[in-house]
N, C-alpha and C. Protein backbone atom coordinates (compact mmCIF):
# COMPACT_ATOMS: atom_id res chain seq x y z
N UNK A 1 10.62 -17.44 13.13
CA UNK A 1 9.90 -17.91 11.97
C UNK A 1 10.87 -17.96 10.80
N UNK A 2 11.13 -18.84 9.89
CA UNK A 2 11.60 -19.08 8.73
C UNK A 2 10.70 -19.30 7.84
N UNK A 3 11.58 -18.48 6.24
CA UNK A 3 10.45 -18.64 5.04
C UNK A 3 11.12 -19.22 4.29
N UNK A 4 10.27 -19.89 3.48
CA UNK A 4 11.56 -20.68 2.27
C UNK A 4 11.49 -20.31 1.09
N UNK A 5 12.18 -19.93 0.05
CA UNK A 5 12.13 -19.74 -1.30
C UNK A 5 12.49 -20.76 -2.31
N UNK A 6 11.65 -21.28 -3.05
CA UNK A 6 12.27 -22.07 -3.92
C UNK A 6 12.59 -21.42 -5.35
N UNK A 7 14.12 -21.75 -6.06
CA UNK A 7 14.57 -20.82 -6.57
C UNK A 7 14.73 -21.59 -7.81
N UNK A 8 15.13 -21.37 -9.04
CA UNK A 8 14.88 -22.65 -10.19
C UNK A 8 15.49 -21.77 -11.22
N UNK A 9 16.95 -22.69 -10.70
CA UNK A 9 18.42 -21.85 -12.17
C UNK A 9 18.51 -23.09 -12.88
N UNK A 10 17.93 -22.85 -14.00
CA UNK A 10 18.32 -23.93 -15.17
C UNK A 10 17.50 -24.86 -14.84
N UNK A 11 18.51 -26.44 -14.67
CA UNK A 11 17.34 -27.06 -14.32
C UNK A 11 17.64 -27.59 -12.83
N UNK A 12 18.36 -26.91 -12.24
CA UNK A 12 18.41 -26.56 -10.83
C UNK A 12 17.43 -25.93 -9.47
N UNK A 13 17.12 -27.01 -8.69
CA UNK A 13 16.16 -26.02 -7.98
C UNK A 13 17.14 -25.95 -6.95
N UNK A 14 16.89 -24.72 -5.75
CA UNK A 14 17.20 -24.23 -4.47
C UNK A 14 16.56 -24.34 -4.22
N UNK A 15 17.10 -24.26 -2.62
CA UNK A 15 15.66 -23.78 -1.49
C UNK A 15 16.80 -22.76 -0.60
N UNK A 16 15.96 -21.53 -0.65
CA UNK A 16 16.59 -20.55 0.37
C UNK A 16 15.99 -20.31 1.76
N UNK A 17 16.09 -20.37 3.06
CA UNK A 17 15.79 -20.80 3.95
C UNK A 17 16.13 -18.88 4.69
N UNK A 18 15.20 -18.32 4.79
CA UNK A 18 15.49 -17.01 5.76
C UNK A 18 14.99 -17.05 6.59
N UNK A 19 15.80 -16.44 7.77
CA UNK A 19 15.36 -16.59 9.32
C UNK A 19 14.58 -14.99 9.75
N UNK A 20 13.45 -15.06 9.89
CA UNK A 20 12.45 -13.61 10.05
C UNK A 20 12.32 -13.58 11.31
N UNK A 21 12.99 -14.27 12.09
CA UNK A 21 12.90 -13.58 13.31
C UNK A 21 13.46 -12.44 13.93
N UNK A 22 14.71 -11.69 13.02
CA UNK A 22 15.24 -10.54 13.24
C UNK A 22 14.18 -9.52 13.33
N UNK A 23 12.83 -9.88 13.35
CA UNK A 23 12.49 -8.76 13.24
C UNK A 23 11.22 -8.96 14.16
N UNK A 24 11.31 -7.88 14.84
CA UNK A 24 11.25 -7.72 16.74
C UNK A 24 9.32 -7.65 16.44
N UNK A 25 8.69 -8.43 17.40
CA UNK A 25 7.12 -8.22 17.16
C UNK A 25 6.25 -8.97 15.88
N UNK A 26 7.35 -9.66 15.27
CA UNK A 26 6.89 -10.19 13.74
C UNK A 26 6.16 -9.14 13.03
N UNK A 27 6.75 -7.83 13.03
CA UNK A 27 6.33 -6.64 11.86
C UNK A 27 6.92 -6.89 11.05
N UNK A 28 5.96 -7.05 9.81
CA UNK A 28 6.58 -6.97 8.44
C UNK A 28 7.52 -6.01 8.05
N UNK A 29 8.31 -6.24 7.29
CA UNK A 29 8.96 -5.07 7.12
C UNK A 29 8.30 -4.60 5.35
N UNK A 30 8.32 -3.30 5.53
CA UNK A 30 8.09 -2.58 4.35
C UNK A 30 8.99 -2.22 3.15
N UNK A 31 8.81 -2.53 2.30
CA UNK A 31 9.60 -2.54 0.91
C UNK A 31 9.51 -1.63 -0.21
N UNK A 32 9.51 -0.74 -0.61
CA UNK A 32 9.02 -0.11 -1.80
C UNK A 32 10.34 -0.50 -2.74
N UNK A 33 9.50 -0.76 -3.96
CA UNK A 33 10.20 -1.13 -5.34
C UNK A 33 9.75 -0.18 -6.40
N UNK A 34 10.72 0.50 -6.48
CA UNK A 34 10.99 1.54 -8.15
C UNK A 34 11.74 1.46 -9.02
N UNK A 35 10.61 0.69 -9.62
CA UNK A 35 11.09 0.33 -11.39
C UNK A 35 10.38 0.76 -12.60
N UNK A 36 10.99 0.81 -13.38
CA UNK A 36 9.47 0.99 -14.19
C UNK A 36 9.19 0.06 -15.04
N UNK A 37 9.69 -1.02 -15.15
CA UNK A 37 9.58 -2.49 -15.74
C UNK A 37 8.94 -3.07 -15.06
N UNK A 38 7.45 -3.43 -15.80
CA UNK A 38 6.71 -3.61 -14.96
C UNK A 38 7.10 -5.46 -14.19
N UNK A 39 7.24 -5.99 -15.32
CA UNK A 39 7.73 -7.01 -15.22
C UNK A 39 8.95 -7.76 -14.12
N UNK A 40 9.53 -6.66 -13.86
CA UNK A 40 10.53 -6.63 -13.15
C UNK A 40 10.24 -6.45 -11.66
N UNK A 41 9.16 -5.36 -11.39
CA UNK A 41 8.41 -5.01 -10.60
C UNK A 41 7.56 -5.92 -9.67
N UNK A 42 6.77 -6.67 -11.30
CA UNK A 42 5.85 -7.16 -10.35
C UNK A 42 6.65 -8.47 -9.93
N UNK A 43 7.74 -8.93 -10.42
CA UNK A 43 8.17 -10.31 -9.81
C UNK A 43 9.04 -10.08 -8.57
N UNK A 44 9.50 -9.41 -8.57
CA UNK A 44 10.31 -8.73 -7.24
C UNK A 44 9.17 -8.66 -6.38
N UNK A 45 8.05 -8.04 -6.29
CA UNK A 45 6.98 -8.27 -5.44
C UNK A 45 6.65 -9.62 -4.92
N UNK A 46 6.38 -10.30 -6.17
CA UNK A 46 6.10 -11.92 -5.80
C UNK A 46 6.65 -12.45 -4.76
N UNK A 47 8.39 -12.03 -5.08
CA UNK A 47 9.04 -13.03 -4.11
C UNK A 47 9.67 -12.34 -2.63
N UNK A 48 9.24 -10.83 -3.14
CA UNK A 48 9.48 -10.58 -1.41
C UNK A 48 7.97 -10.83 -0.90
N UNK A 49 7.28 -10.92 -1.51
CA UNK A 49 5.83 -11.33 -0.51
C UNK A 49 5.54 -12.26 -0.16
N UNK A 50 6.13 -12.89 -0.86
CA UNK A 50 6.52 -14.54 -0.67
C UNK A 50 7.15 -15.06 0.44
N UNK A 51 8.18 -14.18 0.86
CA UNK A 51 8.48 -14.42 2.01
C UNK A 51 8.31 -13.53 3.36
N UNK A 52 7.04 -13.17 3.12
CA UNK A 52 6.63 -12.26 4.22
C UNK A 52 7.07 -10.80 4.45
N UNK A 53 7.45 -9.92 3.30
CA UNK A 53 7.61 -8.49 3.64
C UNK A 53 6.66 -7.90 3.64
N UNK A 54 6.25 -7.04 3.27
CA UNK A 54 5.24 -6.05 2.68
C UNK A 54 5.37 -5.45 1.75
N UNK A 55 5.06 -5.07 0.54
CA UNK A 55 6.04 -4.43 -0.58
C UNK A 55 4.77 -3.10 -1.14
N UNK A 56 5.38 -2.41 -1.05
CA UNK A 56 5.40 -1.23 -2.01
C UNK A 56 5.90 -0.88 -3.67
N UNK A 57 4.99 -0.05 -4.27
CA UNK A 57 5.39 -0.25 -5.90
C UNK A 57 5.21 0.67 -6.38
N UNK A 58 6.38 1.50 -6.97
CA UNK A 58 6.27 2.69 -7.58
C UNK A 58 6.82 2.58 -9.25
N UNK A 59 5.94 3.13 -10.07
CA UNK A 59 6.25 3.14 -11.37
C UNK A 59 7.19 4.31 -11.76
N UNK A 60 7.75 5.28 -11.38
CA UNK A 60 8.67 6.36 -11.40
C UNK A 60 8.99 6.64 -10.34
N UNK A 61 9.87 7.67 -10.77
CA UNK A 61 10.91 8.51 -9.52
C UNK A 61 9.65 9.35 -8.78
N UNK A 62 8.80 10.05 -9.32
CA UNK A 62 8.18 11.06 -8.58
C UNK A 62 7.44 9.85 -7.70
N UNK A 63 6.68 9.03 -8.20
CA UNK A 63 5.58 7.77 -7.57
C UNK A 63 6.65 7.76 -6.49
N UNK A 64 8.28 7.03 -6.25
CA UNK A 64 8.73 6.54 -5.16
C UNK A 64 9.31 7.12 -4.24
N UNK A 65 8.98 8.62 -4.53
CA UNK A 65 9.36 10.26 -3.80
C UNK A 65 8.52 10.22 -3.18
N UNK A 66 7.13 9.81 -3.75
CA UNK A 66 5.67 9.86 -2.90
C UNK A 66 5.62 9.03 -2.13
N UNK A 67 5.99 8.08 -2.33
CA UNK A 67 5.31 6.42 -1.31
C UNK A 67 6.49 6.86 -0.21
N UNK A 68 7.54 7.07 -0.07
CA UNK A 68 8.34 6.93 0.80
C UNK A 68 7.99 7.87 1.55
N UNK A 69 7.62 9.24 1.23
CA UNK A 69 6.94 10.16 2.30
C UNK A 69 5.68 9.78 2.73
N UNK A 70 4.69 9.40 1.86
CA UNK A 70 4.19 8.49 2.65
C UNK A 70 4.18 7.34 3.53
N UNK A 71 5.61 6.68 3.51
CA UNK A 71 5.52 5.72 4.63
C UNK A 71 5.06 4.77 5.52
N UNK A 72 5.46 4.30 6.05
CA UNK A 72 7.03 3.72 6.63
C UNK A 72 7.51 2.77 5.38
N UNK A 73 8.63 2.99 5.17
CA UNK A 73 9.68 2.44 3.91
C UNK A 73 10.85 2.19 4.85
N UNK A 74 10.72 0.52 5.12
CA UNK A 74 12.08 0.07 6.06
C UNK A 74 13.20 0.02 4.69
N UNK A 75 13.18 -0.27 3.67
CA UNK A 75 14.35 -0.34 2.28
C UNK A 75 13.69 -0.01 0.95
N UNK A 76 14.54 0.83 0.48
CA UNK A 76 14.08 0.89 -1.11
C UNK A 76 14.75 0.06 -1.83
N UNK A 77 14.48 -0.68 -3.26
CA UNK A 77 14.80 -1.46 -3.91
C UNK A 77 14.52 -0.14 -5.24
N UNK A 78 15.75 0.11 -5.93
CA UNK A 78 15.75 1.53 -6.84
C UNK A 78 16.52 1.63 -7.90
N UNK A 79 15.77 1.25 -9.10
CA UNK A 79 15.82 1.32 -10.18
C UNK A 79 16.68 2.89 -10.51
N UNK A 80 17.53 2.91 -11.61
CA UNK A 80 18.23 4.40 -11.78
C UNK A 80 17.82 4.67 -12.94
N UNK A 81 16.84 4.03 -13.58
CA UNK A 81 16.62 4.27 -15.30
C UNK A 81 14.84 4.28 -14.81
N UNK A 82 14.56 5.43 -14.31
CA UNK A 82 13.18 5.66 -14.05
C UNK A 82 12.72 6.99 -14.71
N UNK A 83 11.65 6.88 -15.38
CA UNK A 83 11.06 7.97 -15.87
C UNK A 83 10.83 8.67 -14.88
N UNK A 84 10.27 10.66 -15.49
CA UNK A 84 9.78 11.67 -14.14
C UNK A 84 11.37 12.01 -13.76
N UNK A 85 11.38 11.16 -12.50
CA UNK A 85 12.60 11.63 -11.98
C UNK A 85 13.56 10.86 -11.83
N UNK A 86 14.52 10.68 -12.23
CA UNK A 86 15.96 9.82 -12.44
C UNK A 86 16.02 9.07 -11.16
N UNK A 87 16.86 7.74 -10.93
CA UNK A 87 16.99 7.20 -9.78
C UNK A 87 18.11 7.90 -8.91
N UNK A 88 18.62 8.49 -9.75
CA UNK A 88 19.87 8.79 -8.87
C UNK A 88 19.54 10.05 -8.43
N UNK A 89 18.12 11.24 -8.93
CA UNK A 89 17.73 12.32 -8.38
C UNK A 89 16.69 11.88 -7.09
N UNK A 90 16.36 10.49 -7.16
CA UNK A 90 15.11 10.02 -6.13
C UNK A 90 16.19 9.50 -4.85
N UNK A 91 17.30 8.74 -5.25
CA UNK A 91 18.28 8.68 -4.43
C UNK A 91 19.13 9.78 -3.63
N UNK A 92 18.99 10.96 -4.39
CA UNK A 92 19.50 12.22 -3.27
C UNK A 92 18.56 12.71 -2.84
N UNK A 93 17.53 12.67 -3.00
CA UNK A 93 16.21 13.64 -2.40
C UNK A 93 15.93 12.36 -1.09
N UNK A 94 15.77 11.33 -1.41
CA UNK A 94 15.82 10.60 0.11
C UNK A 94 16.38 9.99 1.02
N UNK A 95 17.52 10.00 0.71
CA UNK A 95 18.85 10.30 1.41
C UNK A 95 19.16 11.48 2.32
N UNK A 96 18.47 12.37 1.64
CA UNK A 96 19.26 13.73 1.68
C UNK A 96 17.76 14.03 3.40
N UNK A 97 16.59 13.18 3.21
CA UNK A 97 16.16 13.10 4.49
C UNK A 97 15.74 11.62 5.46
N UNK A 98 16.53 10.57 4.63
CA UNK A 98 16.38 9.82 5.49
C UNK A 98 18.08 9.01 5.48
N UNK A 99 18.70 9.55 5.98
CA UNK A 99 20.54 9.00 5.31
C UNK A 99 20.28 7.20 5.69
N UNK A 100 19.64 6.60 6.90
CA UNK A 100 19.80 5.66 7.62
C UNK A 100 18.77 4.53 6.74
N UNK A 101 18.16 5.39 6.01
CA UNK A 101 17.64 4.01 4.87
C UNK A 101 17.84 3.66 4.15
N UNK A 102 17.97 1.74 4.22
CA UNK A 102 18.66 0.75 3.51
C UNK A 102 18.15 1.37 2.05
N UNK A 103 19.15 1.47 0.85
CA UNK A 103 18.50 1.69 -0.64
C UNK A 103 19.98 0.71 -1.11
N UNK A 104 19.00 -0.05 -2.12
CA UNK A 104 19.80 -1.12 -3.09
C UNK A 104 19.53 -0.83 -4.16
N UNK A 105 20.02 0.22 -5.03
CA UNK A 105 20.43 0.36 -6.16
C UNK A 105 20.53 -0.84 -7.36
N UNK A 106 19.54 -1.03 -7.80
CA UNK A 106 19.23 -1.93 -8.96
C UNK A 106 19.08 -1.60 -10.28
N UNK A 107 20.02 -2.03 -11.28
CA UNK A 107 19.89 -1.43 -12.72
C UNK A 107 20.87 -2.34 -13.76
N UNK A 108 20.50 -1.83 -15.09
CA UNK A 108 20.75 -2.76 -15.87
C UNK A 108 21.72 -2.32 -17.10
N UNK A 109 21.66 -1.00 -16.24
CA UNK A 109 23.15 -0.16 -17.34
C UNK A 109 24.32 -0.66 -17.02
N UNK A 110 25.44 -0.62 -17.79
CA UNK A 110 26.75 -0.63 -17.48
C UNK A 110 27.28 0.59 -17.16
N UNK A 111 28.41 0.05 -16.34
CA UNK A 111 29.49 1.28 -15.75
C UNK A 111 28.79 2.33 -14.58
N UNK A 112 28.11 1.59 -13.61
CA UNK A 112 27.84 2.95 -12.59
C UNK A 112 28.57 2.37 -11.66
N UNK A 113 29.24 1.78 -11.15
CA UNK A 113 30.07 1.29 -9.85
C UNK A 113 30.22 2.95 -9.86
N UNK A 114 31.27 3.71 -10.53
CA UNK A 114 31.59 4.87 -9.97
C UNK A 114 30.97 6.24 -9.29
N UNK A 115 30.08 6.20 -10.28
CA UNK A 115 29.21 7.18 -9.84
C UNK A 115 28.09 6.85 -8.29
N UNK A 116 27.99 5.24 -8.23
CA UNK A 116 27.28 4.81 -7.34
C UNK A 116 28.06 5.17 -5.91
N UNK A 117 29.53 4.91 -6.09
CA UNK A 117 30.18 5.63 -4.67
C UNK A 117 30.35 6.62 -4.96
N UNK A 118 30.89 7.60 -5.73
CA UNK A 118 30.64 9.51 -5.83
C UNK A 118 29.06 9.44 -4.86
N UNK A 119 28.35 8.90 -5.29
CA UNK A 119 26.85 9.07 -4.45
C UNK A 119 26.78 8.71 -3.23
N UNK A 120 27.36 7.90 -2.94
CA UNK A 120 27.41 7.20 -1.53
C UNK A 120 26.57 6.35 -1.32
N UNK A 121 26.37 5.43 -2.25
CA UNK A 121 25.78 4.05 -2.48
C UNK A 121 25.51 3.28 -1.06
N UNK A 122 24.99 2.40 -0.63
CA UNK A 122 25.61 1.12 0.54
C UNK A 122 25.44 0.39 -0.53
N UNK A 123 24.57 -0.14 -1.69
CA UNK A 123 24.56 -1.50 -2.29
C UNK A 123 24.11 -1.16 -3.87
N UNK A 124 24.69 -1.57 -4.65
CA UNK A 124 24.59 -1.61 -6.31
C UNK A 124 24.37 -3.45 -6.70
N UNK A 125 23.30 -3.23 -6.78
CA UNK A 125 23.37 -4.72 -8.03
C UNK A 125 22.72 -4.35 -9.50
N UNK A 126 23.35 -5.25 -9.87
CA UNK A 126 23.16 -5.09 -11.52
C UNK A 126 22.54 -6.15 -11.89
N UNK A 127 21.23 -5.97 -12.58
CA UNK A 127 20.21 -6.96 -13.98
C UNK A 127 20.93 -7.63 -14.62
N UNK A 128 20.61 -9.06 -15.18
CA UNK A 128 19.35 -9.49 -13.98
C UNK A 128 19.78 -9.75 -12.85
N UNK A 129 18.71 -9.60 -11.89
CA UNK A 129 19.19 -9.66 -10.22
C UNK A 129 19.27 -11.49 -9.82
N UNK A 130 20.35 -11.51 -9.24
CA UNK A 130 20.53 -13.03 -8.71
C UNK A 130 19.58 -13.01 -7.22
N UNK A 131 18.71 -13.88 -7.09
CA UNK A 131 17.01 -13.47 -6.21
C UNK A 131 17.98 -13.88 -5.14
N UNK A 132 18.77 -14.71 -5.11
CA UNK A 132 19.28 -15.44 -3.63
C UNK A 132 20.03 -14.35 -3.12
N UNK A 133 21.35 -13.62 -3.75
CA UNK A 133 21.52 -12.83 -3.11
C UNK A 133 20.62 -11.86 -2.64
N UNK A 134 19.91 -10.80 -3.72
CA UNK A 134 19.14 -10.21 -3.57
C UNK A 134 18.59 -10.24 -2.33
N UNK A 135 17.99 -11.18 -2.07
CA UNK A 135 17.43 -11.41 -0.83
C UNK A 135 17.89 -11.90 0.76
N UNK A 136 19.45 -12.04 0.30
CA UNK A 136 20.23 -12.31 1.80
C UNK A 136 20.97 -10.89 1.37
N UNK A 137 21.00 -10.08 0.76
CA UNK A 137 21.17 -8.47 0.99
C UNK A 137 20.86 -7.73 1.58
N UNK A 138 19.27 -7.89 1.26
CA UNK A 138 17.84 -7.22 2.17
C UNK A 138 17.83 -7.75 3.60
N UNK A 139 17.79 -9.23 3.76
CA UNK A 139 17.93 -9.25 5.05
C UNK A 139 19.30 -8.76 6.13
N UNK A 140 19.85 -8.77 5.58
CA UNK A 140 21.75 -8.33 5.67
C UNK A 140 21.42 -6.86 6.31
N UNK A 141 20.89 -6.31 5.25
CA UNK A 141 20.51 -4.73 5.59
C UNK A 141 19.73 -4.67 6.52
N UNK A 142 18.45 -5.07 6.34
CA UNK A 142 17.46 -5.45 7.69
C UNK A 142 17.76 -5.04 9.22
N UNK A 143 18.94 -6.29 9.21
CA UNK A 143 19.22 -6.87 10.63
C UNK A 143 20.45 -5.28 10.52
N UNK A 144 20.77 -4.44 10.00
CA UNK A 144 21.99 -3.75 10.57
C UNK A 144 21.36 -2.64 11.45
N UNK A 145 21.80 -2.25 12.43
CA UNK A 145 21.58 -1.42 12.95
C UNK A 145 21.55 -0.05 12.64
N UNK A 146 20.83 1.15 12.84
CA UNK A 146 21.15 1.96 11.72
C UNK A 146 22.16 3.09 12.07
N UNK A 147 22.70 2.59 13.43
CA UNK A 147 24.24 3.19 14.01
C UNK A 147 25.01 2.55 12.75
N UNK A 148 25.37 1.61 12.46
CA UNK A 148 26.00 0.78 11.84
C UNK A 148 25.79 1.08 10.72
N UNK A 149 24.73 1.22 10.10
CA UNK A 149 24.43 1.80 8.88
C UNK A 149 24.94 3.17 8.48
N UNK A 150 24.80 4.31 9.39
CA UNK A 150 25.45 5.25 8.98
C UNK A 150 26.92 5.48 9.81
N UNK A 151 27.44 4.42 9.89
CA UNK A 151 28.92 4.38 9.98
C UNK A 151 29.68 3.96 8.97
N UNK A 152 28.70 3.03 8.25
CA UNK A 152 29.45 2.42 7.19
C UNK A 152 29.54 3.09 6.09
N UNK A 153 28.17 4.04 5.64
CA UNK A 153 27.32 5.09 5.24
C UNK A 153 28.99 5.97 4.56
N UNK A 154 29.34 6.86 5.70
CA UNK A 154 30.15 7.40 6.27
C UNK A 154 31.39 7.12 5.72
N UNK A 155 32.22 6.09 5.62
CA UNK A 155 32.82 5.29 4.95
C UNK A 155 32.69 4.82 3.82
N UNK A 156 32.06 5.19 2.76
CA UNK A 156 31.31 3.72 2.27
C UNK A 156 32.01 3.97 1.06
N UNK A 157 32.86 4.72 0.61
CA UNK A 157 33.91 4.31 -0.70
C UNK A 157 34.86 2.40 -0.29
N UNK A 158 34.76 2.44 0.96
CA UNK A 158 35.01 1.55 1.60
C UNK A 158 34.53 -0.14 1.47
N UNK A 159 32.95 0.26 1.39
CA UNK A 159 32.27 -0.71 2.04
C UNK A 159 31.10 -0.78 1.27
N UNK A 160 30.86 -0.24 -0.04
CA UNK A 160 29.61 -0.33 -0.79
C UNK A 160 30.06 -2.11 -1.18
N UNK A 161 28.58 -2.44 -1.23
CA UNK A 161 28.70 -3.80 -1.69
C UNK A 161 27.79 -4.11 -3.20
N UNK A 162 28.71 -4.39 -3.66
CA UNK A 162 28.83 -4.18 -5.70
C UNK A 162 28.61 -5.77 -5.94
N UNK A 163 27.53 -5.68 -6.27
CA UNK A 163 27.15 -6.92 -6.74
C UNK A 163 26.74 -6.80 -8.23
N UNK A 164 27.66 -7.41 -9.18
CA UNK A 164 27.82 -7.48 -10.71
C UNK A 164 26.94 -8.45 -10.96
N UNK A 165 26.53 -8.56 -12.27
CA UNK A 165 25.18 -9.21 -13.54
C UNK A 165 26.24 -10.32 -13.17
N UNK A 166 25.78 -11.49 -14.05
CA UNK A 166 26.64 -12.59 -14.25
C UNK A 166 26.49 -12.84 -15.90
N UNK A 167 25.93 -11.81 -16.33
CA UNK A 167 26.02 -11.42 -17.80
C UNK A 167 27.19 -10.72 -18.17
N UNK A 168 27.48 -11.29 -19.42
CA UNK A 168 28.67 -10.56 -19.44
C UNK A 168 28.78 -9.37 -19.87
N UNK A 169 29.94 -8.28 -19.53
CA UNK A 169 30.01 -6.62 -19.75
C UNK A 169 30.30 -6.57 -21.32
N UNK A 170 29.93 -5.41 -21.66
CA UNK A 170 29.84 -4.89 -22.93
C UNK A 170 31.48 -4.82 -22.93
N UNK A 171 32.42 -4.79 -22.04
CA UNK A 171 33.72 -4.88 -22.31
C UNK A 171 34.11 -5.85 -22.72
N UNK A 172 33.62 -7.08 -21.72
CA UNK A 172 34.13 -8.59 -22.21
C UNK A 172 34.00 -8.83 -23.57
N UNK A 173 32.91 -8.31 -23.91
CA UNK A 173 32.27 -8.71 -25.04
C UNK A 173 33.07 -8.08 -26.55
N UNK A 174 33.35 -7.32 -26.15
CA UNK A 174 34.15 -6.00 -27.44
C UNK A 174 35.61 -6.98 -27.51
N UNK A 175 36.23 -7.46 -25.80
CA UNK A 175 37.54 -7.86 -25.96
C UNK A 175 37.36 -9.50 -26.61
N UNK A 176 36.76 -10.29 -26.86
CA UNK A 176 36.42 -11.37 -27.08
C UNK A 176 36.38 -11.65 -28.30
């Protein structure tokens, strides 16, 4: 099964074309999103539902501490500027019992590349989110095996995949 996204940069449209058959039985896969923008939230919902996930929605760190123990959470999508409990305290507490789940680190601060591998990141993108990648990320992650996942895991000063704003940094900006 393929879903299509139509995507609309400027006055540019796409069409993103994902192949959902990676996924064995046509089970949706489950998504939880912790943000606390709601805005941010609810459109990220739109368009993974859009293309057939299932999505989950947590307004804080404690909310996406909860939903994930409640479960099944195939990827978190995880805001680090969350009220309650910090993203990066919701990121070691479920890590710390599920190492093999996909989490994509989404935020709109500058300068965490570093701290994101001190943590042991697999994926950092930075606000606003580019939806096309975004979403051949998730499936990227999806399809990995989760041998593979915590090999890379394992490695991953290596192999985190740092996906930058296309806004420009408060550096550019100072040097300019």
């Amino acid at each position: 099964m393929f879903a299509s996204l139509r995507l609309c940069r400027g006055t540019h449209l796409h069409h993103l074309w994902l192949d959902l058959d990676d996924n064995p039985g046509d089970m949706k896969k489950n998504i939880l999103i912790a943000d606390d923008d709601p805005s941010v939230r609810k459109s990220l919902a739109k368009v993974l539902k859009d293309v057939a996930y299932n999505v989950i929605e947590a307004v804080d760190g404690a909310e996406a501490v909860e939903q994930f123990k409640a479960g099944p959470v195939d990827l978190l999508l995880l805001d680090i500027d969350l009220p309650i409990r910090d993203g990066w305290d919701v990121f070691g507490t479920i890590t710390g019992q599920a190492p093999d789940l996909p989490i994509i680190i989404i935020t709109g601060k500058d300068n965490q590349y570093d701290t994101a591998v001190a943590a042991g990141v697999g994926t950092l993108m930075e606000k606003p989110l580019d939806v096309a990648q975004l979403l051949e990320t998730i499936q990227e992650l999806l399809a990995e095996s989760k041998e593979a996942r915590l090999r890379r895991l394992d490695d991953y000063r290596h192999h985190i995949h740092y996906i930058p704003s296309a806004r420009p940094s408060l550096r550019e900006k100072l040097h300019s």
